[in-house]
Protein backbone atom coordinates (compact mmCIF):
# COMPACT_ATOMS: atom_id res chain seq x y z
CA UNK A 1 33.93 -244.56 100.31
CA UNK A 2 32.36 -241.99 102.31
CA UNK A 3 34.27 -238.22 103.64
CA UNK A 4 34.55 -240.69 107.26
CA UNK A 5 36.76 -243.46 105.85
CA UNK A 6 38.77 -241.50 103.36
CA UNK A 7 39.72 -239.41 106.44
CA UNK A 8 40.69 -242.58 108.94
CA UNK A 9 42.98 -243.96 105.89
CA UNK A 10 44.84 -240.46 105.24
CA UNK A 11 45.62 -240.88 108.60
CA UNK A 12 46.79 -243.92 108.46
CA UNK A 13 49.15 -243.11 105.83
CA UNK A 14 50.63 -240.27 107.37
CA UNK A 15 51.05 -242.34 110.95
CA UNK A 16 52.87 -244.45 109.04
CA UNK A 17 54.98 -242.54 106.92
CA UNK A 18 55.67 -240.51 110.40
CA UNK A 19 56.95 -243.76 111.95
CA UNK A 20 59.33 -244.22 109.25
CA UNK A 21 60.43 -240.66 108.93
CA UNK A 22 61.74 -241.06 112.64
CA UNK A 23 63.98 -244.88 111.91
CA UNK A 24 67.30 -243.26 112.29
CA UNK A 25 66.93 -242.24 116.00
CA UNK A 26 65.60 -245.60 117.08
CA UNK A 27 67.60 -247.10 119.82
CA UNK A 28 71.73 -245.69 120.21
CA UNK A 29 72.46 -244.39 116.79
CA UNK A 30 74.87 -242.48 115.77
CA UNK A 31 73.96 -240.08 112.45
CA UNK A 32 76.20 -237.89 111.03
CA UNK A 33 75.36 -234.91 108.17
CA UNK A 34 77.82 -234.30 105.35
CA UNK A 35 78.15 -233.21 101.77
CA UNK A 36 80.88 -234.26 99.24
CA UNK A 37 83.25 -230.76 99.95
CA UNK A 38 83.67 -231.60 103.49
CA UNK A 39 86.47 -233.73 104.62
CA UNK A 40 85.00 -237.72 105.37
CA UNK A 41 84.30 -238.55 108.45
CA UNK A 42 84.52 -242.09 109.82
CA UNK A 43 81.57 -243.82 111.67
CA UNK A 44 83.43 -247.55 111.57
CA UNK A 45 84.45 -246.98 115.53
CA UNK A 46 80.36 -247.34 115.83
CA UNK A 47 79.18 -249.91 113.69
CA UNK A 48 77.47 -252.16 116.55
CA UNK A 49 75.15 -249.11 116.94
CA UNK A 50 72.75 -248.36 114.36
CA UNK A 51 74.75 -245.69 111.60
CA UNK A 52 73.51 -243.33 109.22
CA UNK A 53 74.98 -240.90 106.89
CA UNK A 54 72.87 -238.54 105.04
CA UNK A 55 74.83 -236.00 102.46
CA UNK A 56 73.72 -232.77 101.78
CA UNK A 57 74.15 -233.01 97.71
CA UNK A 58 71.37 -235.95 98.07
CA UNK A 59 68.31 -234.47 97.55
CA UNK A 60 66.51 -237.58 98.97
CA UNK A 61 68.09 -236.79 102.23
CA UNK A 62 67.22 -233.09 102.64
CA UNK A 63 64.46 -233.32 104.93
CA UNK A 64 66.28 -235.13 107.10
CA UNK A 65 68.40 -231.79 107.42
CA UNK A 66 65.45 -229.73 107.53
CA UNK A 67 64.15 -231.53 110.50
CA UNK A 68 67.20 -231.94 112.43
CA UNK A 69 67.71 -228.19 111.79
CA UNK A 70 71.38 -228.97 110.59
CA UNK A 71 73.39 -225.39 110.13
CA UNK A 72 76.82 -226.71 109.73
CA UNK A 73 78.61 -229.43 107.91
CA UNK A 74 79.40 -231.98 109.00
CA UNK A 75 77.30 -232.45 112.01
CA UNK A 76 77.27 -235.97 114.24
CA UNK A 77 74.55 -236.57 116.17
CA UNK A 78 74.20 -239.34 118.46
CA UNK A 79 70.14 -240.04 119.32
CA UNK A 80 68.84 -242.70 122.34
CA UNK A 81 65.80 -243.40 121.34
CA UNK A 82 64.79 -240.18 119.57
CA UNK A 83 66.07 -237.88 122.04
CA UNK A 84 69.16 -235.88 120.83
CA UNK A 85 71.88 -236.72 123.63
CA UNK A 86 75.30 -235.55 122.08
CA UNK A 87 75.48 -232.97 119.41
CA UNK A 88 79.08 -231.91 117.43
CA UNK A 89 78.85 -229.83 114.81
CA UNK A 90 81.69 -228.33 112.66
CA UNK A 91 83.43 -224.76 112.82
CA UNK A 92 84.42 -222.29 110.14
CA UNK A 93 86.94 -224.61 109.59
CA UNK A 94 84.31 -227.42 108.45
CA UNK A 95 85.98 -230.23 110.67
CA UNK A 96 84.31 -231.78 113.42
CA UNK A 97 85.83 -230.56 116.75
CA UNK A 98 88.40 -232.31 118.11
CA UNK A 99 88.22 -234.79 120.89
CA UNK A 100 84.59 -235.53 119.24
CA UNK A 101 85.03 -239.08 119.22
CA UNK A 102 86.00 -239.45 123.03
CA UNK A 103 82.65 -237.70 123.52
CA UNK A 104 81.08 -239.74 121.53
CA UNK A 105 82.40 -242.78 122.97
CA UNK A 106 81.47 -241.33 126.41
CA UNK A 107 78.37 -240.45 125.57
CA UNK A 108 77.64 -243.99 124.89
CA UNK A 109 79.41 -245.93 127.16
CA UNK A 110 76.89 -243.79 129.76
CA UNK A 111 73.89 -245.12 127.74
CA UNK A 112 75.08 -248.48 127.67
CA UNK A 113 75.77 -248.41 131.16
CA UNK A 114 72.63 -246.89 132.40
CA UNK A 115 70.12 -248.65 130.33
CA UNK A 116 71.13 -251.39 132.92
């Protein structure tokens, strides 16, 4: 295999592993950044969206927080098709903010009803 063709398959790889990096923001979908010392947070209002929870103490799941640029626990994030479209993240208090979930709801009811 020549310099050419080990070049074109390293990029290959890393198109693909990019694609996959990026599966939680496909579509509505609704991903929410915790650890275990944070009070749990529900997502089971949202489960005919795509869900994800990633926790802090996993260490398979730290990039995710590294990309997302996640400061405080816990964080929800709802995503339409990569883009970032509602953001809560918690106070000193490490709750989510209240009245989240009826912007969260709103936020996709919108989506729903403009993707039409």
């Amino acid at each position: 295999m020549n310099l050419k063709d080990k070049i074109c398959v390293l990029l290959i790889v890393l198109f693909a592993f990019s694609a996959k990096a990026q599966y939680y923001k496909e579509k509505i979908s609704i991903v929410l950044f915790t650890a275990d010392f944070v009070e749990p947070v529900s997502l089971k209002d949202y489960r005919q969206h795509n869900t994800y929870v990633f926790n802090y103490e996993n260490s398979k799941h730290e990039k995710f927080f590294l990309n997302e640029s996640v400061d405080f626990l816990p964080t929800l994030i709802v995503y339409n098709n990569g883009k970032v479209i509602y953001k809560a993240e918690a106070g000193i208090d490490l709750q989510l903010p209240e009245g989240y979930k009826i912007n969260v709801t709103q936020t996709i009811d919108e989506l729903i009803e403009n993707k039409f």
